[in-house]
Every structure is written in structure tokens, then in C-alpha cells.
C-alpha atoms as a PDB file:
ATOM      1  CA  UNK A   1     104.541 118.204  96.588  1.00  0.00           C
ATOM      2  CA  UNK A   2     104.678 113.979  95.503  1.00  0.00           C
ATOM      3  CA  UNK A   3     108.122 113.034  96.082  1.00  0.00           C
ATOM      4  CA  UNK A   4     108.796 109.875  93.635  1.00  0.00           C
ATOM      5  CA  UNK A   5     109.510 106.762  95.480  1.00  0.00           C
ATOM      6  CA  UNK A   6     113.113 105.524  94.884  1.00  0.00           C
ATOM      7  CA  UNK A   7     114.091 103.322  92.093  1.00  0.00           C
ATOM      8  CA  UNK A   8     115.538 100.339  94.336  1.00  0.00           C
ATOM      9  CA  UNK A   9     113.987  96.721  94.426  1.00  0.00           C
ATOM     10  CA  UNK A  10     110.141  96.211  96.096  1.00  0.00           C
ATOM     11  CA  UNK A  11     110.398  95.776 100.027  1.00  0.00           C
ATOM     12  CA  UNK A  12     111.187  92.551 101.545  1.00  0.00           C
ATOM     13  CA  UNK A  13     108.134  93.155 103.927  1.00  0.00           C
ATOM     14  CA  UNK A  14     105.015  94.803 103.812  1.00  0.00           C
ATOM     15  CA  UNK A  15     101.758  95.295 105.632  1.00  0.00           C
ATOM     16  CA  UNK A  16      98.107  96.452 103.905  1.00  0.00           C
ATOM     17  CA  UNK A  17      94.806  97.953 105.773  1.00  0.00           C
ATOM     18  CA  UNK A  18      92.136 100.174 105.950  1.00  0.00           C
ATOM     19  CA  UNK A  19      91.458 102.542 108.766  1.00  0.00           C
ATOM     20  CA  UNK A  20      87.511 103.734 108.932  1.00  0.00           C
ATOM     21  CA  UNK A  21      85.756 106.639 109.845  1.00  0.00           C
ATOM     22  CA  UNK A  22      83.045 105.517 111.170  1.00  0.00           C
ATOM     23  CA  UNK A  23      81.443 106.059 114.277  1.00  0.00           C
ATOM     24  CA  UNK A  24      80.250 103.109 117.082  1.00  0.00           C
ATOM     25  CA  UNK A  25      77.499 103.670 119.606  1.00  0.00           C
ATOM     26  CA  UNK A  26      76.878 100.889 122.578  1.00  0.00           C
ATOM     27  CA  UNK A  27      72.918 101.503 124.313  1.00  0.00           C
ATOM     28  CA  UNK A  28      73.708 101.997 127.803  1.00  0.00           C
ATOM     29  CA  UNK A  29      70.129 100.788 128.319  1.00  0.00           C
ATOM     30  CA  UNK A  30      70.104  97.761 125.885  1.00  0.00           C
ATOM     31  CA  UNK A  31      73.604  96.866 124.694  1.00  0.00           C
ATOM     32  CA  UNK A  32      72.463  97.041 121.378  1.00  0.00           C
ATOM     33  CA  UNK A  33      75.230  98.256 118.986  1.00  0.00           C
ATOM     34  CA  UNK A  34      75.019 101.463 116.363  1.00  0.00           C
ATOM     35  CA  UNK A  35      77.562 101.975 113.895  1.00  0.00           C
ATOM     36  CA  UNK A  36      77.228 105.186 111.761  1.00  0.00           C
ATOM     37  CA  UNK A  37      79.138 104.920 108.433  1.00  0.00           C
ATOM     38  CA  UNK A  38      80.928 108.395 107.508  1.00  0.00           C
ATOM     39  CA  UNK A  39      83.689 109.156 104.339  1.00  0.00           C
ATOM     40  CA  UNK A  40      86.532 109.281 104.681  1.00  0.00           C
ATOM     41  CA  UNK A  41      87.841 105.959 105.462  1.00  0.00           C
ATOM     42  CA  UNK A  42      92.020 105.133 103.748  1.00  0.00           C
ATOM     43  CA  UNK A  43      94.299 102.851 103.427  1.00  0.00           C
ATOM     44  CA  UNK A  44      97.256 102.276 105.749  1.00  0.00           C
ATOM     45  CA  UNK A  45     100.385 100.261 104.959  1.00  0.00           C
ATOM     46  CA  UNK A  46     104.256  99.280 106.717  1.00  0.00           C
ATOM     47  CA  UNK A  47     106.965  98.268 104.372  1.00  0.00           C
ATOM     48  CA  UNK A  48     110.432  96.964 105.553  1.00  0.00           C
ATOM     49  CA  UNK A  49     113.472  96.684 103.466  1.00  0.00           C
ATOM     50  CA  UNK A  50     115.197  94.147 106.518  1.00  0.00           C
ATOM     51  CA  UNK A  51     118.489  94.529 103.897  1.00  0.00           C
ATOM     52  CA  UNK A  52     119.340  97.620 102.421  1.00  0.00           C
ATOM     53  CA  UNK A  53     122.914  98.070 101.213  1.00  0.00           C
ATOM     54  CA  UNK A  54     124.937 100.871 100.445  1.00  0.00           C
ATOM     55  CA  UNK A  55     123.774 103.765  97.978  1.00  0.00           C
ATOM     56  CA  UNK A  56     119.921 102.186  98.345  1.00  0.00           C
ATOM     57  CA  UNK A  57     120.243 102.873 101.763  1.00  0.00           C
ATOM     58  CA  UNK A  58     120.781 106.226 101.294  1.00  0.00           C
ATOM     59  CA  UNK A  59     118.454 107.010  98.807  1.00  0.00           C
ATOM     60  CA  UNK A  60     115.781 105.764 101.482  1.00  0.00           C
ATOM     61  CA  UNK A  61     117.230 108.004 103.510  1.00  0.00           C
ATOM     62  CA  UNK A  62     116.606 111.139 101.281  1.00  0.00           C
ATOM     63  CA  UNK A  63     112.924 109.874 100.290  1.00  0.00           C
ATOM     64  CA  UNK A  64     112.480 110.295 103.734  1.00  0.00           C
ATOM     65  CA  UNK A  65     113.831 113.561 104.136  1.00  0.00           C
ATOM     66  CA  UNK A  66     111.871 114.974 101.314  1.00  0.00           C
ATOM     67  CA  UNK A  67     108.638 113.443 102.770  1.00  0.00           C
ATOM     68  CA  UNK A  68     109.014 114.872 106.437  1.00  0.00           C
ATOM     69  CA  UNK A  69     110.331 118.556 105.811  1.00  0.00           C
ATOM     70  CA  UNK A  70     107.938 118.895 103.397  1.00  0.00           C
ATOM     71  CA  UNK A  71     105.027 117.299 104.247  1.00  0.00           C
ATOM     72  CA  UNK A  72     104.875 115.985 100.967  1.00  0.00           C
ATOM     73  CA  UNK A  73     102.894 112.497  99.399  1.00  0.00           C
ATOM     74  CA  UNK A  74     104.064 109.903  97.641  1.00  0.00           C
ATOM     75  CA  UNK A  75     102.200 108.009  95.490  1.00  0.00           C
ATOM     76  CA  UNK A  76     102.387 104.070  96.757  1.00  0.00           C
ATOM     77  CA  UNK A  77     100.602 100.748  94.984  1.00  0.00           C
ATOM     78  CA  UNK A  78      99.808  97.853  97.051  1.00  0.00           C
ATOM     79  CA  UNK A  79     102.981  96.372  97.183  1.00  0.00           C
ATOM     80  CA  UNK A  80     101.594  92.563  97.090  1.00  0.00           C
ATOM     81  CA  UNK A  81      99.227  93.264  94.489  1.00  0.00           C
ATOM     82  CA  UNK A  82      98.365  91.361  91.548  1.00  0.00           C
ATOM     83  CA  UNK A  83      95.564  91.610  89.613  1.00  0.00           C
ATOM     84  CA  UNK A  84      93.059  88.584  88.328  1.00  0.00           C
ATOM     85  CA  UNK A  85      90.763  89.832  86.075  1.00  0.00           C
ATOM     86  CA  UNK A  86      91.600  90.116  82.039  1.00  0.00           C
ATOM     87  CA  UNK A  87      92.136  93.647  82.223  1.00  0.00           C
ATOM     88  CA  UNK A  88      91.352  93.495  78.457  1.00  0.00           C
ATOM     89  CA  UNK A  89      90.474  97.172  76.725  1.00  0.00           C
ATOM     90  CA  UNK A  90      92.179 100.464  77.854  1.00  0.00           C
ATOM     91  CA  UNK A  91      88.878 101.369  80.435  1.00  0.00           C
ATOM     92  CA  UNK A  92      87.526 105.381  81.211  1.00  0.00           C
ATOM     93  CA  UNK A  93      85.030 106.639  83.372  1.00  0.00           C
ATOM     94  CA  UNK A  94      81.389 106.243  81.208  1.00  0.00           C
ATOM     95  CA  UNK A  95      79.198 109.632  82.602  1.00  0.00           C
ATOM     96  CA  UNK A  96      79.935 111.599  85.120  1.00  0.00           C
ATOM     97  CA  UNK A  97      78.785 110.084  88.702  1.00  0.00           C
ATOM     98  CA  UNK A  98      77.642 112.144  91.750  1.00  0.00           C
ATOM     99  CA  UNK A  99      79.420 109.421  94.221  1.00  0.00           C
ATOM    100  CA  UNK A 100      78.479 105.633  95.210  1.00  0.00           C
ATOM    101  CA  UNK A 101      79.611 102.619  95.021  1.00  0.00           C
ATOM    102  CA  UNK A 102      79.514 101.688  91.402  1.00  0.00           C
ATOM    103  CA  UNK A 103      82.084 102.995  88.861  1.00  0.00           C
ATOM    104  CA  UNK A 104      80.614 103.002  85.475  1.00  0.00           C
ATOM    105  CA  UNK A 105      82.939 102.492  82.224  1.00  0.00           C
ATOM    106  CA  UNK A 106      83.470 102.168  78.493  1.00  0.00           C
ATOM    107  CA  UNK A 107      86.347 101.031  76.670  1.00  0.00           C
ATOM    108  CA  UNK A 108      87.033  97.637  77.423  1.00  0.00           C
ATOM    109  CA  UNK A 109      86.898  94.964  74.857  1.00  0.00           C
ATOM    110  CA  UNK A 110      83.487  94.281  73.568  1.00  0.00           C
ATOM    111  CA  UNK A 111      81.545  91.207  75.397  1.00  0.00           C
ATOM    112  CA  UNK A 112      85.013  90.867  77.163  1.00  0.00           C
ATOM    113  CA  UNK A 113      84.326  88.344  80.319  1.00  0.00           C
ATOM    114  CA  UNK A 114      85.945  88.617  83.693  1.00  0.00           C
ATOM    115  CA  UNK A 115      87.946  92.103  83.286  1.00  0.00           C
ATOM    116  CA  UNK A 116      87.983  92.882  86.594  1.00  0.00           C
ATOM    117  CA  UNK A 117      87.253  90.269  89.539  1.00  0.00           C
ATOM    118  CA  UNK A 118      86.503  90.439  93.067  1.00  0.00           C
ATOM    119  CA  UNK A 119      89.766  91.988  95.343  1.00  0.00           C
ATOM    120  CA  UNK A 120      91.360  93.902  91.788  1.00  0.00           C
ATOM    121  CA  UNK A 121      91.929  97.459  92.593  1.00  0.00           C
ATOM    122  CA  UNK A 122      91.114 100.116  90.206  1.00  0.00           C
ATOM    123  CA  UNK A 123      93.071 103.710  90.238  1.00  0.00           C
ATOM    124  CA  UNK A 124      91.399 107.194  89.317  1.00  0.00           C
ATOM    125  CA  UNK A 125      93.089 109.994  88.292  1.00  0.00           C
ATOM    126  CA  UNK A 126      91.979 111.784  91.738  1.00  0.00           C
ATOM    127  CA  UNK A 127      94.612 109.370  93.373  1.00  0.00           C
ATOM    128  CA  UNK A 128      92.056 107.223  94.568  1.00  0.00           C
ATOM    129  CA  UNK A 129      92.134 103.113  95.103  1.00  0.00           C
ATOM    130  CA  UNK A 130      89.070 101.241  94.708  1.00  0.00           C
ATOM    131  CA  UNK A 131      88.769  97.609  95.537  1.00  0.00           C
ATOM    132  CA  UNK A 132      86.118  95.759  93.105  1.00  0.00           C
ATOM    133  CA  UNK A 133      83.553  93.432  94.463  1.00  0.00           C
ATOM    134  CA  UNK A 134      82.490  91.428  91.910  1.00  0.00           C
ATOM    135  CA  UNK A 135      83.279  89.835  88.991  1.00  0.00           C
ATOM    136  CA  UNK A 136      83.028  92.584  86.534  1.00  0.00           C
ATOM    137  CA  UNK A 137      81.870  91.828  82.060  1.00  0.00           C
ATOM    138  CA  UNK A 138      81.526  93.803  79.555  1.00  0.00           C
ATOM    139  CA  UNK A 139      78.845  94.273  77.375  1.00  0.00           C
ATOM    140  CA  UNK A 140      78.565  94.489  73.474  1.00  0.00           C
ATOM    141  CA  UNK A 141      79.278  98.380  73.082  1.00  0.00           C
ATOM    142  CA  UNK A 142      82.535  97.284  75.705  1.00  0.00           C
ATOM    143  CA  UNK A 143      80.912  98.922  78.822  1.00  0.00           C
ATOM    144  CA  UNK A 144      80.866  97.712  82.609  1.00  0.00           C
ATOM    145  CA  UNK A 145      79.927  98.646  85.907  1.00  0.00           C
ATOM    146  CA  UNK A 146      82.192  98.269  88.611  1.00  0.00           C
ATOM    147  CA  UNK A 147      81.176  97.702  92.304  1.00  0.00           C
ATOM    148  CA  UNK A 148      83.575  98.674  94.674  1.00  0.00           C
ATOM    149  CA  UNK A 149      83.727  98.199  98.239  1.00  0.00           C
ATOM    150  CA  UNK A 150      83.652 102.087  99.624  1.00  0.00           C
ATOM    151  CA  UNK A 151      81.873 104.933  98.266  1.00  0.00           C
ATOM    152  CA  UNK A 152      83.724 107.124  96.024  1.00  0.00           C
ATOM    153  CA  UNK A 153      85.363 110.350  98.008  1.00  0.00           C
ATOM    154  CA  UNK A 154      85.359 112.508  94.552  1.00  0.00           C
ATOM    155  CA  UNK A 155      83.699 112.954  91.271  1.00  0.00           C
ATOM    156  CA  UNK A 156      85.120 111.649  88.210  1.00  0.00           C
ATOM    157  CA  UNK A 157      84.776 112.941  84.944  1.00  0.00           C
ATOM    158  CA  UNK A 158      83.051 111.444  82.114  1.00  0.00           C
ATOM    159  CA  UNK A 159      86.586 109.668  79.849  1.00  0.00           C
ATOM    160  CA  UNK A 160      88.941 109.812  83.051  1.00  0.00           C
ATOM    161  CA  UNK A 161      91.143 107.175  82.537  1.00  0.00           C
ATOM    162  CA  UNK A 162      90.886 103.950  84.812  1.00  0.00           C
ATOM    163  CA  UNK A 163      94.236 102.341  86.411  1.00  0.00           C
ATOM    164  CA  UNK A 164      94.537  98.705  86.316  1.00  0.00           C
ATOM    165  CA  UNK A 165      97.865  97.788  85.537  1.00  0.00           C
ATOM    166  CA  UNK A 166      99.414  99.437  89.012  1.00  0.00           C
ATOM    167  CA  UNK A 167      97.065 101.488  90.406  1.00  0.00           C
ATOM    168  CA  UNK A 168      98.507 103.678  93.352  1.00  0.00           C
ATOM    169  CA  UNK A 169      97.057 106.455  95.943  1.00  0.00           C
ATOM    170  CA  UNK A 170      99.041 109.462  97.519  1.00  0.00           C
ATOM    171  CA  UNK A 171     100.147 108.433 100.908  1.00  0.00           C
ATOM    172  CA  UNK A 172     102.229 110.271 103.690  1.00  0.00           C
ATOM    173  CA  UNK A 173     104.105 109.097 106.540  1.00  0.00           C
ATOM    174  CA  UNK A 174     101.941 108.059 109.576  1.00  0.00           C
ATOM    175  CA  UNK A 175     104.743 109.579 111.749  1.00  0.00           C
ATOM    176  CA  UNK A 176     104.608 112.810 111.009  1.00  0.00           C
ATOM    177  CA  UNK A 177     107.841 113.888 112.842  1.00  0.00           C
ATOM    178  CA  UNK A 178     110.482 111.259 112.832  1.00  0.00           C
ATOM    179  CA  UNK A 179     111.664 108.262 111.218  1.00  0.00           C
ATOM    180  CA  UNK A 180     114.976 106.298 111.197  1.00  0.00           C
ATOM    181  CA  UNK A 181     116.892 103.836 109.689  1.00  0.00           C
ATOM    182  CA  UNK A 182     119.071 100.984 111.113  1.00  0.00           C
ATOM    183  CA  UNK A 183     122.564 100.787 109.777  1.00  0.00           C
ATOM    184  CA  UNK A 184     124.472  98.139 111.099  1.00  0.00           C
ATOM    185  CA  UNK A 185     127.515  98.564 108.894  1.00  0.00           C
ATOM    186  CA  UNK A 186     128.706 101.024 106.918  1.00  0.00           C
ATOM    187  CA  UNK A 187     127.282  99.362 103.884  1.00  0.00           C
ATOM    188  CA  UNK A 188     123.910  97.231 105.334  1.00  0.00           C
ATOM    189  CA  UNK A 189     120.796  98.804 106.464  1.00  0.00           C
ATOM    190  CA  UNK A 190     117.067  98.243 107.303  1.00  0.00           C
ATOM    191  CA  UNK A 191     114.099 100.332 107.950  1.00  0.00           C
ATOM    192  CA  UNK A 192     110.291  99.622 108.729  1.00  0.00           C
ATOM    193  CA  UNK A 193     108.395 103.481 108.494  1.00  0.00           C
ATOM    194  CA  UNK A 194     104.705 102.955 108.187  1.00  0.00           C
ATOM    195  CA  UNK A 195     102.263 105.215 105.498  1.00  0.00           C
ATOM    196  CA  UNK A 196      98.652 106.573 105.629  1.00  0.00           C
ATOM    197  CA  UNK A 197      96.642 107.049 102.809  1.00  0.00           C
ATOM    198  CA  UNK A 198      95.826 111.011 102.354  1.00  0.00           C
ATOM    199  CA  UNK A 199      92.044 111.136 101.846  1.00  0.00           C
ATOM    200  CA  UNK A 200      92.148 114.840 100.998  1.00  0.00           C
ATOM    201  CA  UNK A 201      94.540 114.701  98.533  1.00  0.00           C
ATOM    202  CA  UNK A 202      92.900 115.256  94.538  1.00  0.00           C
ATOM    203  CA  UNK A 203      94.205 115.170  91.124  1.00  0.00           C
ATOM    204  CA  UNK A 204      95.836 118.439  91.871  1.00  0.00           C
ATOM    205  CA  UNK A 205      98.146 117.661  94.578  1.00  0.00           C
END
């Protein structure tokens, strides 16, 4: 189940990171440090609305509700997000790719310079954020790659369509058993509730 987040204004504070899955080893013998990279690494994010007033308040209130008794997503951008690059063509996936770190596309406009640049996110239909690397520019036939900073969790299929304008990821809350919101009148309100990114979730959640 993706419970829509509510229509009220963008919160007043918000905090963005990534929590890996990788593993650290320390030689007991030499000090020398292993780190073994694994999938499966997400996003994490906090948002505060520090001033919530009256029916927004309460519509907070029932996102929440819906999230927790039914341990549903939500699909979330990066709040503080703006994109640099051109964004100029309406991009899809070019082939179908068995995973990496490279995103290959058609569709943009042709010979089209600086689409994407480094920090942009893209958005797949599988629900997945991918943060580009490089300054991205497309060729004469209007096709790119894209290199993005962790290797892909799903397969996409050849003419999936690319998000750039707001690209967004299904999240849940990182409390999975309680949240609460601060009313200090019967009109004002504020709330902090922190999110995790739900690798798992595909296209068909």
C-alpha cells in the first residue's frame, strides 16, 4: 500500500543520507582495514514541520496513521533538491541492463550538452533514486550514459521512462511502532518523524 503524502506546504526542516550495507573488517594481526561492498545500501531522511496549524496538523496526523497500521510506503523526493543539468528531451532507459553503475538512455535532445550534472538524481519506474556522477551529453541520435554513484538494485526495461523533474523513492517510517506530534495549542503543531528508504520495494508495490 503507498499512502500519498499530504497536500500541505514542503517542511520547514529536513535531513538527507545514505545508510550502507557494507561490511568492515579490522586485521587483528595488522590493523589493516577490509571493507566488503554488498547491495542494498538506501536513503534515509528527517523532516520537521516546527509550525503546523490547524487542519494541516491533522492531516499529518492521518498520513501517519495510514503509514504505521499498515505498514505502508510513501513515495518521498529529496526535499532540498534541485536539479542543474538541462534536463532537455523526455529521457528512457536505451537496452535492457543486467545491473551497474551506468544507466544508458535515448531520448534526450540531440547533441544536447550538460543534461544531467554531477549530484542530479534520476528516478526509475522501480522506485529507485540514482545520484549522477558526472556531467552527462548527449550524442547526435540524443543518447547518453549516465554514471551513478551505487549500483543499480533492479533491472530496467529497455523505454522505461527516466524521472528528472522530481524524482522520488518509496520510503517507510524508521520507527516502525510509534510516532507523535507536538500540539501546543489547539490550532499550532510540530512534528520531526524520520523515513528509511525501502530497498525491497519494486514497481509493483
Amino acid at each position: 500500500m503507498i499512502v500519498p503524502f499530504p497536500n500541505i506546504r514542503h517542511p520547514g526542516r529536513a535531513t538527507w543520507g545514505m545508510v550502507a550495507n557494507n561490511g568492515r573488517f579490522l586485521s587483528v594481526l595488522s590493523s589493516a582495514m577490509q571493507e566488503m561492498v554488498r547491495p542494498g545500501a538506501r536513503y534515509a531522511c528527517e523532516i520537521g514541520f516546527p509550525r503546523l496549524r490547524g487542519r494541516d496538523g491533522q492531516l499529518v496526523e492521518m498520513f501517519l496513521e495510514q503509514l504505521l497500521a499498515n505498514a505502508a510506503w510513501t513515495r518521498m523526493p529529496h526535499w532540498a533538491y534541485q536539479r542543474y543539468g538541462s534536463g532537455s528531451g523526455n529521457p528512457v532507459v536505451d537496452g535492457t541492463l543486467a545491473a551497474g553503475k551506468i544507466v544508458t538512455t535515448r531520448g534526450w535532445s540531440a547533441s544536447a550538452t550538460a543534461v544531467l550534472e554531477p549530484g542530479d538524481l534520476i528516478g526509475l519506474s522501480s522506485n529507485e533514486l540514482c545520484r549522477v556522477t558526472a556531467t552527462v551529453n548527449a550524442n547526435a541520435s540524443g543518447e547518453a550514459e549516465i554514471p551513478i554513484a551505487k549500483p543499480l538494485r533492479t533491472f530496467p526495461s529497455d523505454g522505461e521512462a527516466i524521472e528528472i523533474e522530481s524524482p522520488k523513492a518509496l520510503f517507510k517510517l524508521a520507527n516502525a511502532n510509534e510516532w507523535d506530534v507536538q500540539w501546543r495549542s489547539p490550532r499550532k503543531a510540530g512534528l520531526s518523524v524520520g523515513f528509511i528508504e525501502d530497498p525491497t520495494a519494486g514497481a509493483g508495490s
